[in-house]
PDB file of N, CA and C in Angstrom:
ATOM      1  N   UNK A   1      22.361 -11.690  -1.336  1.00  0.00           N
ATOM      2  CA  UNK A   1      21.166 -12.447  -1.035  1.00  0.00           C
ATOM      3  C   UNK A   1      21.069 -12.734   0.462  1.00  0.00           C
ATOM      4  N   UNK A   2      22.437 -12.810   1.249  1.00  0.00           N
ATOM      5  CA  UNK A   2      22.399 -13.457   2.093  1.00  0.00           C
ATOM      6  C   UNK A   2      21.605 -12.033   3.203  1.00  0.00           C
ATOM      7  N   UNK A   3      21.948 -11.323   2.561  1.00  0.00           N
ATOM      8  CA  UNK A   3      21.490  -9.432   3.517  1.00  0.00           C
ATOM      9  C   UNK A   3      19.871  -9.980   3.518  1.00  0.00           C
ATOM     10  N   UNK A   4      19.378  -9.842   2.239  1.00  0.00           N
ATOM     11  CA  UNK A   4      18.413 -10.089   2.451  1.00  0.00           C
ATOM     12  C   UNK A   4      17.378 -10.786   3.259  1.00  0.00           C
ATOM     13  N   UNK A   5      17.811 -12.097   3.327  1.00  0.00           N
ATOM     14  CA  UNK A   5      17.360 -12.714   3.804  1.00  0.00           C
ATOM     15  C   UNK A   5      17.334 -12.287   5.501  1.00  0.00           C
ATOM     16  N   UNK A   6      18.787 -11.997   5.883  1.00  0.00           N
ATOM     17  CA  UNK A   6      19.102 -11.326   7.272  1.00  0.00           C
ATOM     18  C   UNK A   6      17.789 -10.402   7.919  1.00  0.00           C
ATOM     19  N   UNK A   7      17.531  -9.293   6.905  1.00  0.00           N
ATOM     20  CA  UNK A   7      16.976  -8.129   7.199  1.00  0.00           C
ATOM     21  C   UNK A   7      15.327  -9.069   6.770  1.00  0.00           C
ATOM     22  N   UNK A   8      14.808  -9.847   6.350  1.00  0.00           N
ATOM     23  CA  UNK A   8      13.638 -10.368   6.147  1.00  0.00           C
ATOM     24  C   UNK A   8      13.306 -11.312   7.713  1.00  0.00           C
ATOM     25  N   UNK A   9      14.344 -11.984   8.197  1.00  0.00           N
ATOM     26  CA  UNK A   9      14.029 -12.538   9.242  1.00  0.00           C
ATOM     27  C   UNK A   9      14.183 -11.606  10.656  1.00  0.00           C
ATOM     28  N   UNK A  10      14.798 -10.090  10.458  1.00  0.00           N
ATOM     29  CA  UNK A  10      14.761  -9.538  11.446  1.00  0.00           C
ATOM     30  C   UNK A  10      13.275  -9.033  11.794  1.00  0.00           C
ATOM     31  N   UNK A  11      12.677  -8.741  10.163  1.00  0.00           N
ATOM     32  CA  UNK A  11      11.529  -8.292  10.639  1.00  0.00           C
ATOM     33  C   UNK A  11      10.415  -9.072  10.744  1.00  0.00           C
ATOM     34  N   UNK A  12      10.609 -10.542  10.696  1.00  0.00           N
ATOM     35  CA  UNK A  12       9.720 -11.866  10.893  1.00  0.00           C
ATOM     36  C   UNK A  12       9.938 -11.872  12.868  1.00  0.00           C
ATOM     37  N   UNK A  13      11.026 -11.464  12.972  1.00  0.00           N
ATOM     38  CA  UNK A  13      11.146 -11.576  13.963  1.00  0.00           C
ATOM     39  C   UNK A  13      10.240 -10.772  15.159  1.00  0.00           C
ATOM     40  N   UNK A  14      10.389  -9.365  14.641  1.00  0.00           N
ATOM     41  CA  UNK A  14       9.772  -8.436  15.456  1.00  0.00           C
ATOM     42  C   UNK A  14       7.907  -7.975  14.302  1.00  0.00           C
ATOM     43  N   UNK A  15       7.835  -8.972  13.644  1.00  0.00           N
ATOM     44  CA  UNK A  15       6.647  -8.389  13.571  1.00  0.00           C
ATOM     45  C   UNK A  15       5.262  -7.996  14.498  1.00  0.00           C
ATOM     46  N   UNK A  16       5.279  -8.607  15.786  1.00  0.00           N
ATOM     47  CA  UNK A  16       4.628  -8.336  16.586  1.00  0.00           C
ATOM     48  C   UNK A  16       4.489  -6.541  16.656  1.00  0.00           C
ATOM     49  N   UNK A  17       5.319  -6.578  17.332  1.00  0.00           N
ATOM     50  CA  UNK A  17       5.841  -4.626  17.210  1.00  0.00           C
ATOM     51  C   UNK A  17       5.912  -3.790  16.378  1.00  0.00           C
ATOM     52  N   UNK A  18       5.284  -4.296  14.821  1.00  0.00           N
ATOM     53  CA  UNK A  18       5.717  -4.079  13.924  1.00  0.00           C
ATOM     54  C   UNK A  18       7.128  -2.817  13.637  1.00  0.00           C
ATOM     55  N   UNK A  19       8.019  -3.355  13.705  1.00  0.00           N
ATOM     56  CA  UNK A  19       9.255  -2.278  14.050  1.00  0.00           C
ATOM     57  C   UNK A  19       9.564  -1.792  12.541  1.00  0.00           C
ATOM     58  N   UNK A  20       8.755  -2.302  11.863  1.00  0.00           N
ATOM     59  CA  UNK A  20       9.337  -2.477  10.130  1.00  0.00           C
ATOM     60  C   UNK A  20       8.431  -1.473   9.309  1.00  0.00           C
ATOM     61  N   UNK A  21       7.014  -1.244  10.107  1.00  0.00           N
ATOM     62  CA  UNK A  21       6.145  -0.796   9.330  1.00  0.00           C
ATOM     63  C   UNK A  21       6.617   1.224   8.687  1.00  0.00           C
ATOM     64  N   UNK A  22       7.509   2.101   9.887  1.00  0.00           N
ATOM     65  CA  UNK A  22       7.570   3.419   9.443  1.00  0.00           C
ATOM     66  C   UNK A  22       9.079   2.939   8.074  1.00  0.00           C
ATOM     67  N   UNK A  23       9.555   2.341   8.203  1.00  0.00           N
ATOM     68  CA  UNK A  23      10.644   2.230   6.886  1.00  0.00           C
ATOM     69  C   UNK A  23       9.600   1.565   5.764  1.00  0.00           C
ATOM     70  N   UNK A  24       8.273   1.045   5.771  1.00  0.00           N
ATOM     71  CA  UNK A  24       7.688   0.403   4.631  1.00  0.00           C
ATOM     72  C   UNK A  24       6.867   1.332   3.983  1.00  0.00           C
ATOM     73  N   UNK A  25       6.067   2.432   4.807  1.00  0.00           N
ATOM     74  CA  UNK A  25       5.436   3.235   4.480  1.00  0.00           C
ATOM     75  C   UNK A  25       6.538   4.169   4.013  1.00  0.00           C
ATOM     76  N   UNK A  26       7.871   4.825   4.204  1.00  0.00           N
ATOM     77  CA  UNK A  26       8.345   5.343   4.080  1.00  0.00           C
ATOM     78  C   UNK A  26       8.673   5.405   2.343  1.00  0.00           C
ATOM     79  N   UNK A  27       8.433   3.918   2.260  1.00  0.00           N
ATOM     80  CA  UNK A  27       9.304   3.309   0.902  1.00  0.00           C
ATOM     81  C   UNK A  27       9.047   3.039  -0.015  1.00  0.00           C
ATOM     82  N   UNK A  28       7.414   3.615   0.620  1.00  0.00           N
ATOM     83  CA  UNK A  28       6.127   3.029  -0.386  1.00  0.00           C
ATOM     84  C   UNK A  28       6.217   3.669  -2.032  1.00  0.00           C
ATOM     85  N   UNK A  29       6.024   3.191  -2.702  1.00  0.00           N
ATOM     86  CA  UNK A  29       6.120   3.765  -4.161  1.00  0.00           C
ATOM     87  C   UNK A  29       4.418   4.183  -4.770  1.00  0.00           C
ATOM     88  N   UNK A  30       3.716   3.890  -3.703  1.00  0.00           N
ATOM     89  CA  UNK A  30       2.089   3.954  -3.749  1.00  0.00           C
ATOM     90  C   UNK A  30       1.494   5.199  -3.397  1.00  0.00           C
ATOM     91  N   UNK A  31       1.944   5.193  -2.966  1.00  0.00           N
ATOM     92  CA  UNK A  31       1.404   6.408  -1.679  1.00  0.00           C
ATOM     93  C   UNK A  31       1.352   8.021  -2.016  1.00  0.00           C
ATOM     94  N   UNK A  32       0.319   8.660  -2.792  1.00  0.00           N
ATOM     95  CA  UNK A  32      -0.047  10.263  -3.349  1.00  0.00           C
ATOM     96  C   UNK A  32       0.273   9.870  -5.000  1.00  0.00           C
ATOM     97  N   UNK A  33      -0.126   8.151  -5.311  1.00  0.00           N
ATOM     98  CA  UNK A  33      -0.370   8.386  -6.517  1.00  0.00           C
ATOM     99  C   UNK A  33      -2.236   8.119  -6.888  1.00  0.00           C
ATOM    100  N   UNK A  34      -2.090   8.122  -8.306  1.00  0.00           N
ATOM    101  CA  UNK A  34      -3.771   7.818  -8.947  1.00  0.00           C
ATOM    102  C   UNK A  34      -3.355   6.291  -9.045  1.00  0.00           C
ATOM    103  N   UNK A  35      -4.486   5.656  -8.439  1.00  0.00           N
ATOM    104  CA  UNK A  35      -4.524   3.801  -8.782  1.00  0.00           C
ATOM    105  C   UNK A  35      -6.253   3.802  -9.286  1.00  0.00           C
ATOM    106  N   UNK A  36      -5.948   2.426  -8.942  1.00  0.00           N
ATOM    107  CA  UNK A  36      -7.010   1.909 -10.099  1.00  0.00           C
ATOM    108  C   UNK A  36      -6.896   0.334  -9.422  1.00  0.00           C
ATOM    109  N   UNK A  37      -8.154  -0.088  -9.129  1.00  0.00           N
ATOM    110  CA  UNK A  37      -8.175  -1.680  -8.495  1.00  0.00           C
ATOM    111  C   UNK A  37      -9.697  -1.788  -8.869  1.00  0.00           C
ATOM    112  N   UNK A  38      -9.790  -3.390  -8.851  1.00  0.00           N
ATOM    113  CA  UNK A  38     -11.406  -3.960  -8.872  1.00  0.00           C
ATOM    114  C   UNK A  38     -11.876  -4.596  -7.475  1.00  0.00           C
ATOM    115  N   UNK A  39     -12.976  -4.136  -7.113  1.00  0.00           N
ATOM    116  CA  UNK A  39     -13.939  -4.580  -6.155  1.00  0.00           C
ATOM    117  C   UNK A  39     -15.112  -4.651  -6.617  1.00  0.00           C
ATOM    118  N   UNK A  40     -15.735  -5.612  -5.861  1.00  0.00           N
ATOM    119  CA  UNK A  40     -17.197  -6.126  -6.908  1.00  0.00           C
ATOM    120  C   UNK A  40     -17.447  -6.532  -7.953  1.00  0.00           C
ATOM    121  N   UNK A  41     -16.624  -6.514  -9.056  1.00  0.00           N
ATOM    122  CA  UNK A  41     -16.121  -6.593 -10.354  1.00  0.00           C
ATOM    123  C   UNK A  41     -16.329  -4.992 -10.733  1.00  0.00           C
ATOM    124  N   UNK A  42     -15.691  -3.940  -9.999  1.00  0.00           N
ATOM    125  CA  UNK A  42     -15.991  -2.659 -10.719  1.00  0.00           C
ATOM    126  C   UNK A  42     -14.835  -2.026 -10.520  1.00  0.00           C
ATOM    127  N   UNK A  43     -14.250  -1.520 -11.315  1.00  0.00           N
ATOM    128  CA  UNK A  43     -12.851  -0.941 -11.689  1.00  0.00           C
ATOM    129  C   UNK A  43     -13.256   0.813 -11.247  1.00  0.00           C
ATOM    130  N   UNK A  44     -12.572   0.811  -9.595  1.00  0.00           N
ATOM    131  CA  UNK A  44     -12.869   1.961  -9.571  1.00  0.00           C
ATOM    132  C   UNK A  44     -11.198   2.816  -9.310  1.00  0.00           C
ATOM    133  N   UNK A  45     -11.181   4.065  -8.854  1.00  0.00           N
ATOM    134  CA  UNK A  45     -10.335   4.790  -9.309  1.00  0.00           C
ATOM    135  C   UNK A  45      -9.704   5.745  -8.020  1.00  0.00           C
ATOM    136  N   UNK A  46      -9.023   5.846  -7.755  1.00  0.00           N
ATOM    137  CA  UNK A  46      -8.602   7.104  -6.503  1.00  0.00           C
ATOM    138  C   UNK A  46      -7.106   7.699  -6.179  1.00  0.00           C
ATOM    139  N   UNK A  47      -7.151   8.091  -5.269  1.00  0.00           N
ATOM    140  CA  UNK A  47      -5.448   8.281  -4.712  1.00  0.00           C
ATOM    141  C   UNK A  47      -5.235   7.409  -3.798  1.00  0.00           C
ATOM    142  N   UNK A  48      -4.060   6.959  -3.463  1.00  0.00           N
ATOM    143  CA  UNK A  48      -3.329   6.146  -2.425  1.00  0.00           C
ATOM    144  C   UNK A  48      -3.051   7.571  -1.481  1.00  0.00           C
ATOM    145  N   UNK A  49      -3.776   7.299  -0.333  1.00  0.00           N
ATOM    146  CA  UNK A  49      -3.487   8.306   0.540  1.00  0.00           C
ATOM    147  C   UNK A  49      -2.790   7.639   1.920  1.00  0.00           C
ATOM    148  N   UNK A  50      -3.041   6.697   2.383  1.00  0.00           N
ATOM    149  CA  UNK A  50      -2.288   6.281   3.502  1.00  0.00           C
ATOM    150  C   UNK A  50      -1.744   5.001   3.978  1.00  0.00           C
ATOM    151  N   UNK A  51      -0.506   4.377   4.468  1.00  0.00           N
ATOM    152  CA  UNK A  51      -0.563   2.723   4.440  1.00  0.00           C
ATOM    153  C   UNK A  51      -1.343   2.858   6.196  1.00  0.00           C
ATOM    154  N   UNK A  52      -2.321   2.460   6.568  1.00  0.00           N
ATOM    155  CA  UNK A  52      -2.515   1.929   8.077  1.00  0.00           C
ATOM    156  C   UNK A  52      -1.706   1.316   8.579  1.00  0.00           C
ATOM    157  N   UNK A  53      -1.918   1.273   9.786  1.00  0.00           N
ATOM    158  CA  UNK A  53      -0.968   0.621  11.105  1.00  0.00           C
ATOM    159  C   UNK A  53      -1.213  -0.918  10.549  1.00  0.00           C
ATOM    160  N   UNK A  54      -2.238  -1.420  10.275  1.00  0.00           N
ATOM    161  CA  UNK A  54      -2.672  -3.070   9.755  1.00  0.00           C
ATOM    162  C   UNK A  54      -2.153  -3.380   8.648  1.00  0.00           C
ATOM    163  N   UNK A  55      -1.617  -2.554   7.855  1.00  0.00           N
ATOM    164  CA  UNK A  55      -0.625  -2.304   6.375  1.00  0.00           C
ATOM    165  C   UNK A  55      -1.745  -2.286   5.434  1.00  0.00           C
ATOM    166  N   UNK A  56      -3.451  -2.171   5.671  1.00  0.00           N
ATOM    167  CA  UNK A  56      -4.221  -2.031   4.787  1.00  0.00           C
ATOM    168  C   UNK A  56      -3.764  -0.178   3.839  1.00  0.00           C
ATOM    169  N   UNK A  57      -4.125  -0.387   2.681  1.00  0.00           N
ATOM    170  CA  UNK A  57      -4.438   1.169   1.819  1.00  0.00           C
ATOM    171  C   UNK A  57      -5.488   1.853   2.126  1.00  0.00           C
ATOM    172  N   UNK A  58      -5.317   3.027   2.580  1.00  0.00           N
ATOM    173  CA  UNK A  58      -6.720   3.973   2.603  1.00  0.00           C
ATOM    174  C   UNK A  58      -6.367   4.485   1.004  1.00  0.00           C
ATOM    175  N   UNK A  59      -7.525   4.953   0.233  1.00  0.00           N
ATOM    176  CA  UNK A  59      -7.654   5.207  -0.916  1.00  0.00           C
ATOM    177  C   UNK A  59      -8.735   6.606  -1.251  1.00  0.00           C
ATOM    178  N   UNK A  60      -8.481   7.676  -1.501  1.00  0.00           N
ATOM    179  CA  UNK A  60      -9.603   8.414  -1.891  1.00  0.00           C
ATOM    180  C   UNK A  60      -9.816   8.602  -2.872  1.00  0.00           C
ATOM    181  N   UNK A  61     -11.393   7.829  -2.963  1.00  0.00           N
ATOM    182  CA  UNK A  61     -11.719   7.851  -4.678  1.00  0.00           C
ATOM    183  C   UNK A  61     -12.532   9.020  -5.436  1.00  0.00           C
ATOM    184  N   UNK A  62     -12.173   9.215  -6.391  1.00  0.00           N
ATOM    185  CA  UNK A  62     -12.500  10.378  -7.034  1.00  0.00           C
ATOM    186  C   UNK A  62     -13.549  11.111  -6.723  1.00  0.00           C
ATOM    187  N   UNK A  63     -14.731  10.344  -6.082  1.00  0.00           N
ATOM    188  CA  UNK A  63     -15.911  11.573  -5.677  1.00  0.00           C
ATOM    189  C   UNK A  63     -15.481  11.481  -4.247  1.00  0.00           C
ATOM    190  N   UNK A  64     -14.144  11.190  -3.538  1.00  0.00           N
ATOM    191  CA  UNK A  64     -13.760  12.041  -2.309  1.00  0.00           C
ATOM    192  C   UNK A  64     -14.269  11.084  -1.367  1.00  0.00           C
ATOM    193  N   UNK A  65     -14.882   9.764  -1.352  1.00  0.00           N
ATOM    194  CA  UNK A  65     -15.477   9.007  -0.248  1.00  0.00           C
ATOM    195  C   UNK A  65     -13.576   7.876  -0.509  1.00  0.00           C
ATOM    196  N   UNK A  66     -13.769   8.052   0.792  1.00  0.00           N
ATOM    197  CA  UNK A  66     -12.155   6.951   1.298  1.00  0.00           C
ATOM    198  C   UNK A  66     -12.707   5.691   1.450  1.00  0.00           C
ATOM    199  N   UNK A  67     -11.985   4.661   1.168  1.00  0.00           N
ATOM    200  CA  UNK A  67     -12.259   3.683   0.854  1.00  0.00           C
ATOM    201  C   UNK A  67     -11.066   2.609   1.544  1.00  0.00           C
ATOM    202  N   UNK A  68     -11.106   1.587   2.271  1.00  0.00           N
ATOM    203  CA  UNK A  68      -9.855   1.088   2.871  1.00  0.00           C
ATOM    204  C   UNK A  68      -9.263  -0.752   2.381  1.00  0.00           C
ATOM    205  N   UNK A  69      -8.400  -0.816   1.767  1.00  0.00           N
ATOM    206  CA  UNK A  69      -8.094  -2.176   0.808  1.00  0.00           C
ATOM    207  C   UNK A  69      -7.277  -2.689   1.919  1.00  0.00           C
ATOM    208  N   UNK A  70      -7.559  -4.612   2.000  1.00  0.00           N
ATOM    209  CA  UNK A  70      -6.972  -5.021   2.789  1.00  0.00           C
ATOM    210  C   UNK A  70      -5.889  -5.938   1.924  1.00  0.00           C
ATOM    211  N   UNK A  71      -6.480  -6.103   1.213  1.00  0.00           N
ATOM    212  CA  UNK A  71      -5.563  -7.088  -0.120  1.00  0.00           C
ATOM    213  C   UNK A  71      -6.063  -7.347  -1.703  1.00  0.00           C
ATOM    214  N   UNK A  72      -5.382  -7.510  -2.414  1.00  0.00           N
ATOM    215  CA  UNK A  72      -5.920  -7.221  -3.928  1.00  0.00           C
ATOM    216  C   UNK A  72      -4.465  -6.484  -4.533  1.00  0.00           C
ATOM    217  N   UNK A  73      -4.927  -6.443  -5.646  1.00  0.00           N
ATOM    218  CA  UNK A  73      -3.665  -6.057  -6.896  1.00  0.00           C
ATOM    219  C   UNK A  73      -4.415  -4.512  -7.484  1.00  0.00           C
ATOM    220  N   UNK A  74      -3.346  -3.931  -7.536  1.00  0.00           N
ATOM    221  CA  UNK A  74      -3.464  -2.299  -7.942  1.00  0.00           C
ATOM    222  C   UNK A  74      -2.669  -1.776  -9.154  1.00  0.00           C
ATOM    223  N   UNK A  75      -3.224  -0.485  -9.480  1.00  0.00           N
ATOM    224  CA  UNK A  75      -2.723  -0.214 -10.743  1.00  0.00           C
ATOM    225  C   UNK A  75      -1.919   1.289 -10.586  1.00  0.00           C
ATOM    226  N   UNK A  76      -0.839   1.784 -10.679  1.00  0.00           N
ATOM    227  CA  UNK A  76      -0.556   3.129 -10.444  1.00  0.00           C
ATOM    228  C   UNK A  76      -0.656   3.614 -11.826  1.00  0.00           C
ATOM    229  N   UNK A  77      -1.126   4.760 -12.074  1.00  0.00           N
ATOM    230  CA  UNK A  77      -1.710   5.440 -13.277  1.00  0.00           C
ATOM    231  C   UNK A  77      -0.343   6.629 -13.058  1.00  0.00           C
ATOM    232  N   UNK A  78       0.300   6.220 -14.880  1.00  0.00           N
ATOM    233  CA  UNK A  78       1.418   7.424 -14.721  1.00  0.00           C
ATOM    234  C   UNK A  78       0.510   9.357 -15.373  1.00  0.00           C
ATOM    235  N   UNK A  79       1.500   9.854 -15.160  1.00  0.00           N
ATOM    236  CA  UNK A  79       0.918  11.271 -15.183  1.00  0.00           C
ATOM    237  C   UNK A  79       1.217  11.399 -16.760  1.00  0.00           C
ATOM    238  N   UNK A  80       2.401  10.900 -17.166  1.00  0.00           N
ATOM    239  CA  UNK A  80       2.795  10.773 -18.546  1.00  0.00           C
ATOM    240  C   UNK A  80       1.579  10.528 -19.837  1.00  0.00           C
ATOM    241  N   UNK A  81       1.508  11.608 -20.944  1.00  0.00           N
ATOM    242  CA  UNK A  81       1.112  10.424 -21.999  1.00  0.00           C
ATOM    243  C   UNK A  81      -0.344  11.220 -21.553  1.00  0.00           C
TER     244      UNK A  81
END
């Protein structure tokens, strides 16, 4: 626990620089899958294509127009099934 915490305040530390962001994108478990989130109240649908430098999601949704999430809850859609 105590690592944790270590490696959480290193990068509180340097978030300015964000020094943390190529190991987060790296680590992402999001990123070239199918999701699924609501905006507007409308459940729309795409790929996770990129984390931005701002840590927002670029998203391309199924008719191919990109779309960019700054915060909100997502759904990864398995291939399974």
């Amino acid at each position: 626990m105590a690592t944790i915490v270590h490696k959480l305040m290193s990068y509180l530390e340097n978030i300015e620089n964000k020094a943390f962001y190529t190991p987060y994108k790296d680590l992402s478990l999001v990123l070239g899958k199918d999701i699924s989130f609501t905006k507007d109240n409308k459940t729309l649908e795409g790929k996770a294509e990129d984390i931005l430098d701002d840590f927002s999601l670029k998203i391309l949704l199924k008719d191919k127009e990109p779309i960019i999430l700054n915060a909100g809850e997502i759904s990864i859609h398995s291939k399974e099934g």
